[in-house]
Protein backbone atom coordinates (compact mmCIF):
# COMPACT_ATOMS: atom_id res chain seq x y z
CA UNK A 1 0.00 0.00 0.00
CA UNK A 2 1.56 3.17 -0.52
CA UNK A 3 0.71 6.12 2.41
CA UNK A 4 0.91 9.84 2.12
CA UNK A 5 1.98 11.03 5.54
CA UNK A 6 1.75 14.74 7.19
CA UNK A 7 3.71 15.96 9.67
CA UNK A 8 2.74 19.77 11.70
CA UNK A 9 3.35 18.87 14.93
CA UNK A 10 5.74 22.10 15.66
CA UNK A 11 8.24 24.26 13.64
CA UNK A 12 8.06 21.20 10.70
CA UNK A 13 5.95 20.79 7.96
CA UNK A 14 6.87 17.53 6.29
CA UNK A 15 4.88 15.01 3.80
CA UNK A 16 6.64 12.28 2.93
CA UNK A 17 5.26 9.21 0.66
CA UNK A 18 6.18 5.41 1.20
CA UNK A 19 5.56 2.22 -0.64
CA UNK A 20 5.47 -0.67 2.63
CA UNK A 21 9.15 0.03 3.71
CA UNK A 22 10.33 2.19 1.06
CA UNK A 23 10.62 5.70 1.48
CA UNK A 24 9.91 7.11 -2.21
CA UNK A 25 10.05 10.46 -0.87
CA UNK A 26 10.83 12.66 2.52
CA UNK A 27 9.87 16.27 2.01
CA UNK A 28 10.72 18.87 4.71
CA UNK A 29 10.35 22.18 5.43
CA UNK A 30 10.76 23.82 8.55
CA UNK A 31 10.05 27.12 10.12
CA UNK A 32 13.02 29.24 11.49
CA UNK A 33 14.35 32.50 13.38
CA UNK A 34 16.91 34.56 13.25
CA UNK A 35 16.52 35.49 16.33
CA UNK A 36 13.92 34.14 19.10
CA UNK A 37 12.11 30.66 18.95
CA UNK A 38 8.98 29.32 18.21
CA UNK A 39 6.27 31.78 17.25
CA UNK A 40 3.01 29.14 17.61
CA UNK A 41 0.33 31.34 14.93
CA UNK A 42 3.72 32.37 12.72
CA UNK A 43 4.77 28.91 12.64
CA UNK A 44 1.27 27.90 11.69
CA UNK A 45 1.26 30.58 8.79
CA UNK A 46 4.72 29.09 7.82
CA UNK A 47 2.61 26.29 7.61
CA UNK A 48 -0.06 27.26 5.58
CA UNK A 49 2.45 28.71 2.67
CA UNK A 50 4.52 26.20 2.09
CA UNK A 51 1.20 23.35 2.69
CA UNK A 52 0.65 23.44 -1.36
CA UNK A 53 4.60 23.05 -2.67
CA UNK A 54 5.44 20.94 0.01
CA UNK A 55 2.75 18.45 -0.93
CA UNK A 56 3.36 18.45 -4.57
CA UNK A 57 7.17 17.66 -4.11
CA UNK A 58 6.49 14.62 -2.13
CA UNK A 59 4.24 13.59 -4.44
CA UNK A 60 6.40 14.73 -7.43
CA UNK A 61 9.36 13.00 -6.24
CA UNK A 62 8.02 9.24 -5.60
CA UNK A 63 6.45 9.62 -8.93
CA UNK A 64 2.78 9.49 -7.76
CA UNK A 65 -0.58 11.45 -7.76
CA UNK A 66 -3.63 10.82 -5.26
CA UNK A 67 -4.80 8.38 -7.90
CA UNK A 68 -1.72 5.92 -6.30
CA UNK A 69 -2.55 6.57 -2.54
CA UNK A 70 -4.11 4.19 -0.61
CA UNK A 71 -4.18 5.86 2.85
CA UNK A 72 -3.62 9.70 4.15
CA UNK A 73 -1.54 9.38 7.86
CA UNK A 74 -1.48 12.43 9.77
CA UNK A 75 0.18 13.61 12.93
CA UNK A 76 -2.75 13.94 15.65
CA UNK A 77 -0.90 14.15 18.81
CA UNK A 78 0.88 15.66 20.88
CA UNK A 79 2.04 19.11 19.75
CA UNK A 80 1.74 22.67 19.31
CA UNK A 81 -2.45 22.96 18.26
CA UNK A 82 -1.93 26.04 15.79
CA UNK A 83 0.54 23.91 13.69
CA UNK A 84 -1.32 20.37 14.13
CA UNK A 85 -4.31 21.78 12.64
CA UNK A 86 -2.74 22.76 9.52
CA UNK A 87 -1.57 19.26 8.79
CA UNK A 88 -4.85 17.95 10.08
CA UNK A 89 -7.25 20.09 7.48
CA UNK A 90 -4.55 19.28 4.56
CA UNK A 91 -4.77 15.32 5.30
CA UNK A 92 -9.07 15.91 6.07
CA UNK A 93 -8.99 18.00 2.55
CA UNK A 94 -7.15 15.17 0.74
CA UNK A 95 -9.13 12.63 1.81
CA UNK A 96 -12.45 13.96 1.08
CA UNK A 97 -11.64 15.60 -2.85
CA UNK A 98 -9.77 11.91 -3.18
CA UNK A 99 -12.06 9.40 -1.06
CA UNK A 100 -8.81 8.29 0.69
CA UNK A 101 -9.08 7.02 3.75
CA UNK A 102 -7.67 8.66 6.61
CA UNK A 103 -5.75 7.82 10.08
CA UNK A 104 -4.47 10.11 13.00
CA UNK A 105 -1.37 8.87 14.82
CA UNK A 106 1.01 9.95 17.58
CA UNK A 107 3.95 11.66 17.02
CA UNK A 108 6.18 10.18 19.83
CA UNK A 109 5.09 6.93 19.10
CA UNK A 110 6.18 7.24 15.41
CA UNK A 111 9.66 7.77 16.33
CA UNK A 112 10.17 4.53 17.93
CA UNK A 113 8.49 2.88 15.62
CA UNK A 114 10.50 4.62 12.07
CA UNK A 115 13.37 2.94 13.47
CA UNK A 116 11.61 -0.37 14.40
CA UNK A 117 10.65 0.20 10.39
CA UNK A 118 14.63 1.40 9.46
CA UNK A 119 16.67 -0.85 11.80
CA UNK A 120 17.53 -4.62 12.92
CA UNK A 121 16.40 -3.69 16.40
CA UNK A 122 13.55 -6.02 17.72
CA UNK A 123 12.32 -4.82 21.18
CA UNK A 124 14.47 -1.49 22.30
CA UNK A 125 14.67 1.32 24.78
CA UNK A 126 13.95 4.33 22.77
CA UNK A 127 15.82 7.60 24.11
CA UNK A 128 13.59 10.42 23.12
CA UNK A 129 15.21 13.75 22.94
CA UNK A 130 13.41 16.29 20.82
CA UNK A 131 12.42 20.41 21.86
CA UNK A 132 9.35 19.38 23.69
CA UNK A 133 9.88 15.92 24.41
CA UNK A 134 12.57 14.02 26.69
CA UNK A 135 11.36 10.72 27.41
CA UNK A 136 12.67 6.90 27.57
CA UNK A 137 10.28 4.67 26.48
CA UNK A 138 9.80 0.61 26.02
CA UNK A 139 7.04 -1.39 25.15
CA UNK A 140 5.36 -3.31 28.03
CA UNK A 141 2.47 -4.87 28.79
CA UNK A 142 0.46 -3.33 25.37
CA UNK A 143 1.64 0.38 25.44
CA UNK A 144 5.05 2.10 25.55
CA UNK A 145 5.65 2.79 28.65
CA UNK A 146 7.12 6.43 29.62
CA UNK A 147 10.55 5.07 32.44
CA UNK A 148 12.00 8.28 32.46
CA UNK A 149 11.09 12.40 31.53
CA UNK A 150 11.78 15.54 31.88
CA UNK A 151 10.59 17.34 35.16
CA UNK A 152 10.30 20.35 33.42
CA UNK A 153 11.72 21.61 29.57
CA UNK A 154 12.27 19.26 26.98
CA UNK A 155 15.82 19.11 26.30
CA UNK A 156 15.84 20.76 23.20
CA UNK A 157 13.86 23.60 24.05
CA UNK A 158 16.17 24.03 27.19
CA UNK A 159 19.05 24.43 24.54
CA UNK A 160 17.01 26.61 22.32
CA UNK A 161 16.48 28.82 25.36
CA UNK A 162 20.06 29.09 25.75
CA UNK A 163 20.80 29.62 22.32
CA UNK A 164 18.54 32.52 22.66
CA UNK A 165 19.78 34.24 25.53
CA UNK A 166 23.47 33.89 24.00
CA UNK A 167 21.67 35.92 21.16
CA UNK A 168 21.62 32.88 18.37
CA UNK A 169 18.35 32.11 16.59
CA UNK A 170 16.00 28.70 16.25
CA UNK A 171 17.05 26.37 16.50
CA UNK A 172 19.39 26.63 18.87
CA UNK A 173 20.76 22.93 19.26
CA UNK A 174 22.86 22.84 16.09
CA UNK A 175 24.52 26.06 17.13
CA UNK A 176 25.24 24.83 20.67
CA UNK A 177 26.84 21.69 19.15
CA UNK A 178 28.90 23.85 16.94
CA UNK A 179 29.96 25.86 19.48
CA UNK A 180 30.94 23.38 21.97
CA UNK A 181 33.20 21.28 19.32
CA UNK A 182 35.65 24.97 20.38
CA UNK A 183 35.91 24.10 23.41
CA UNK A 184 37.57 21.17 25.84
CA UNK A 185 36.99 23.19 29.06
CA UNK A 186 34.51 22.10 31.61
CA UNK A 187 32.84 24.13 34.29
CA UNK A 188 30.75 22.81 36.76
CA UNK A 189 27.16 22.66 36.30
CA UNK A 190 24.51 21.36 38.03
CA UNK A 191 23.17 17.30 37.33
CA UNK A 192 20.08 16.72 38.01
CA UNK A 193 18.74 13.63 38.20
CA UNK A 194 15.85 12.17 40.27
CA UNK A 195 15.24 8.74 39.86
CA UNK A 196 14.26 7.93 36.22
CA UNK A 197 13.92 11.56 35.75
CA UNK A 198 15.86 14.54 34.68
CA UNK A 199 15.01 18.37 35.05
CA UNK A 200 16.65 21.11 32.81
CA UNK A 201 15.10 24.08 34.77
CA UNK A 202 18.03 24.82 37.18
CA UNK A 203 20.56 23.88 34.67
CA UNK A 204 19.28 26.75 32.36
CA UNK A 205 18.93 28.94 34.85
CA UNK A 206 22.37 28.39 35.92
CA UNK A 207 23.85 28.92 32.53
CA UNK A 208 22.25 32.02 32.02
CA UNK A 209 24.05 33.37 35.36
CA UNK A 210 27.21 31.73 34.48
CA UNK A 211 27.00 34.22 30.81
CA UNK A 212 25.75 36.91 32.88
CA UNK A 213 28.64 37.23 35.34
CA UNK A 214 30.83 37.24 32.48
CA UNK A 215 33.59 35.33 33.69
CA UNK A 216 32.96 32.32 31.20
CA UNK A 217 33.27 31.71 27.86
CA UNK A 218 30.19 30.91 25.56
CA UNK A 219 32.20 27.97 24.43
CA UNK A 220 33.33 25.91 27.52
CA UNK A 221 29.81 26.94 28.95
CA UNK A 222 28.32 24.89 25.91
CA UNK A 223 30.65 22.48 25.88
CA UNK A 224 29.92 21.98 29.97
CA UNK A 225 26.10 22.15 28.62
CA UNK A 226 26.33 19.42 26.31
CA UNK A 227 28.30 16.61 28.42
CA UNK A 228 26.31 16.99 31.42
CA UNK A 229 22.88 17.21 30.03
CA UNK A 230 24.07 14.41 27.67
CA UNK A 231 25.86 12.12 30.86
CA UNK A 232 21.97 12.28 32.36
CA UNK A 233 20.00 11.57 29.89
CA UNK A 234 22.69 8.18 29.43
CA UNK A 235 22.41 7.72 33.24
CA UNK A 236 18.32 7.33 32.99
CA UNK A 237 18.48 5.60 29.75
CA UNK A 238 20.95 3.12 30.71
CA UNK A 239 18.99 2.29 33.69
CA UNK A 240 15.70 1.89 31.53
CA UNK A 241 17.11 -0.66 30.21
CA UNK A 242 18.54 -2.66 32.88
CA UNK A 243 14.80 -2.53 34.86
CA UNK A 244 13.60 -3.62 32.04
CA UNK A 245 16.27 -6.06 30.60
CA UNK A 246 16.71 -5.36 27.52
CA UNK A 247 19.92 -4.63 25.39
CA UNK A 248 19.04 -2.28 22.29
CA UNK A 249 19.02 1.41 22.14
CA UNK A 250 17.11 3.95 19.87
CA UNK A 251 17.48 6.77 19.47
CA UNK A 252 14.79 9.06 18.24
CA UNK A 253 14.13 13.18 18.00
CA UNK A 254 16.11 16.05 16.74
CA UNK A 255 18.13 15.92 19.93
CA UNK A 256 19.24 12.97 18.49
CA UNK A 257 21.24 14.51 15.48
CA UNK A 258 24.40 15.77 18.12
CA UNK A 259 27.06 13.52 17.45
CA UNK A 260 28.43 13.72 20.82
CA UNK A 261 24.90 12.43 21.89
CA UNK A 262 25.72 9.68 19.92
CA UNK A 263 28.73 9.33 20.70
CA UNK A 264 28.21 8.69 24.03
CA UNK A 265 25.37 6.21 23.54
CA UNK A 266 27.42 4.20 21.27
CA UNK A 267 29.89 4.10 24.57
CA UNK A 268 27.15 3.08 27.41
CA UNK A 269 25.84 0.54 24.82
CA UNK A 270 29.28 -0.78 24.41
CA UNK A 271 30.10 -0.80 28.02
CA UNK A 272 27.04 -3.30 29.03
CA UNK A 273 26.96 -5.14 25.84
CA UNK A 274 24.23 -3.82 23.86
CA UNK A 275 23.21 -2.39 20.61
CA UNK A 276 23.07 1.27 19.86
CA UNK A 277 20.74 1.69 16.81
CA UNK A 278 20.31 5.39 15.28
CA UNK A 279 18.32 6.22 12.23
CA UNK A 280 19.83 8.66 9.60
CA UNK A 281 19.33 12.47 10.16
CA UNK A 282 16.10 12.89 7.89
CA UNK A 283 14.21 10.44 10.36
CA UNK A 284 15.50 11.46 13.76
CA UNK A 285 13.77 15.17 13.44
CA UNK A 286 10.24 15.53 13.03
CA UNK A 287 9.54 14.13 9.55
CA UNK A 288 6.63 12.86 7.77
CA UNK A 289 7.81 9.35 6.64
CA UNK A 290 7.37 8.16 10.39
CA UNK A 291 3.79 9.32 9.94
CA UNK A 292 3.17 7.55 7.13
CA UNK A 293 4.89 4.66 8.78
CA UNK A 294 2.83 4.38 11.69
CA UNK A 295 0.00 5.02 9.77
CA UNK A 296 0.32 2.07 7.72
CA UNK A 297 0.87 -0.39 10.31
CA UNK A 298 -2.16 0.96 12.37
CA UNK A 299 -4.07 0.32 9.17
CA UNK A 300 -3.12 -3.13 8.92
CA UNK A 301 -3.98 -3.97 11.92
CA UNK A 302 -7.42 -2.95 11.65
CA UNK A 303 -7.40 0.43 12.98
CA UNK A 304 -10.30 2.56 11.08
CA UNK A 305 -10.60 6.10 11.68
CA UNK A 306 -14.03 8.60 10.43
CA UNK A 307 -13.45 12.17 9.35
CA UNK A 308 -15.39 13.12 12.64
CA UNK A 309 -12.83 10.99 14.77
CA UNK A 310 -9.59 13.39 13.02
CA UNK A 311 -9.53 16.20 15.18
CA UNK A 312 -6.38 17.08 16.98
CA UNK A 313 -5.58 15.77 20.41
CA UNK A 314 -1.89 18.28 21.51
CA UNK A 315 -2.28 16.93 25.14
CA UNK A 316 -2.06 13.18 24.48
CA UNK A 317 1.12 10.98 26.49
CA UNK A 318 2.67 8.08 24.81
CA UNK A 319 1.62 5.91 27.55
CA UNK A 320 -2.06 7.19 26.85
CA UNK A 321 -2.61 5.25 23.48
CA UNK A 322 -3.27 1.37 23.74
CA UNK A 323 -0.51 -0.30 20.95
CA UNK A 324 -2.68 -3.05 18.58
CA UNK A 325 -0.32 -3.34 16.12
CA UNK A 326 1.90 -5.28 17.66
């Protein structure tokens, strides 16, 4: 069957087409600053402009029309609500002009399950780390299961914020990594850990009086930034998957893209034996192919959504949506 997928969920507006497991096409196009973050209604009008083009390359480059698509997959939770219902109407729109059917899916689920889709890995811990999302998540007992979250920011808006008050635009993350690769200095910061969970409040907070005393440089203080928030999120993942015995890794989100996050998972996994599985860029940030992914293997399972049932849900958990497809 080949799926047309829509991702709005935040500052991305992505369509992307498959054929089962092929990806014939991954179109993105995201919103960004030169200065601030995430504008919710200019984000949605980023949204709205690009809706059109963005659609007709996806389609353009898998070398299909509606006429070929057998199902419309749309991201329905969780996210920002101005920019879900963009991609929302476009899916409802295409499936009523093409009498396509039509399923809503979560977000957070679809990037475990992309790399379920992309890689060998059969039953893994999925590390989570996107702007509003930090979570470490496993399948049990019919749902994935949250083990570990924030407390507070998601750690990608935490480094957005600091990107911001250091005067660099959205998003921030790729800058921070940047500027961290000039430095080898590190200054104590606080770790926060509590339990299975981390919190990013005090560390910002922290930062942002380190810059204002002016007595560090931008540099070391991302470079500090980077290996502490990094070391947690490696501490709580690493336990995940002791508690719950199991010796593969994913990871998943935008986060994801920092090769010293990777670095360092490739290390813990090493260390206890395990497998460290990570997906190319295009389908660790928010894309639409893991829509159209998840989508598809709802469908087959017997999951039937009406046009009445497709309205967006931005407060909906992971561990809120019972997993049939499995």
């Amino acid at each position: 069957m080949i799926v047309l997928g829509i991702e709005s969920t935040a500052h991305t507006f992505g369509v992307s087409v498959i054929d089962n497991r092929k990806v014939l096409s991954n179109i993105i196009d995201a919103y960004k600053t030169k200065s601030g973050g995430i504008i919710p209604y200019k984000a949605s009008l980023h949204h709205v402009r690009v809706c059109k083009t963005v659609i007709n390359k996806a389609l353009d480059k898998a070398g299909a029309d509606f006429s070929d698509i057998g199902l419309v997959s749309f991201s329905q939770s969780p996210g920002i609500g101005n920019c879900l219902k963009i991609g929302a109407a476009a899916a409802r729109s295409i499936s009523i002009v093409h009498d396509i059917p039509i399923i809503g899916v979560n977000h957070c689920i679809a990037h475990l399950e992309i790399a379920n889709m992309l890689t060998d890995c059969k039953d893994p811990v999925l590390l989570y780390a996107s702007g509003a999302n930090t979570q470490i998540i496993a399948y049990e007992g019919g749902k994935y299961r949250i083990f570990g979250e924030t407390l507070d920011n998601g750690i990608g808006n935490m480094l957005d914020s600091f990107a911001r008050f250091i005067g660099l635009g959205f998003p921030g993350g790729p800058k921070i990594e940047k500027l961290a690769k000039k430095s080898n200095n590190y200054i104590e910061i606080p770790y926060v850990v509590k339990g299975m969970d981390v919190s990013f409040g005090g560390i910002l907070t922290n930062l942002k009086n380190k810059v204002s005393s002016k007595k560090y440089k931008v540099e070391d203080l991302a470079f500090s930034l980077q290996e502490t928030v990094f070391a947690m999120l490696m501490e709580v993942s690493e336990r995940a998957m002791a508690h719950c015995n199991k010796n593969e890794l994913v990871l998943g989100g935008g986060v994801a893209c920092n090769k010293r996050l990777q670095q360092m998972a490739k290390i813990m996994c090493k260390e206890r034996d395990a497998k460290c599985y990570i997906p190319e860029n295009q389908f660790l940030v928010d894309n639409a192919a893991m829509i159209a992914w998840l989508g598809l293997i709802k469908y087959k399972a017997g999951n039937r959504m009406k046009l009445s049932e497709t309205y967006i849900k931005p407060y909906v958990r992971t561990d809120d949506v019972l997993v049939n497809w499995r």
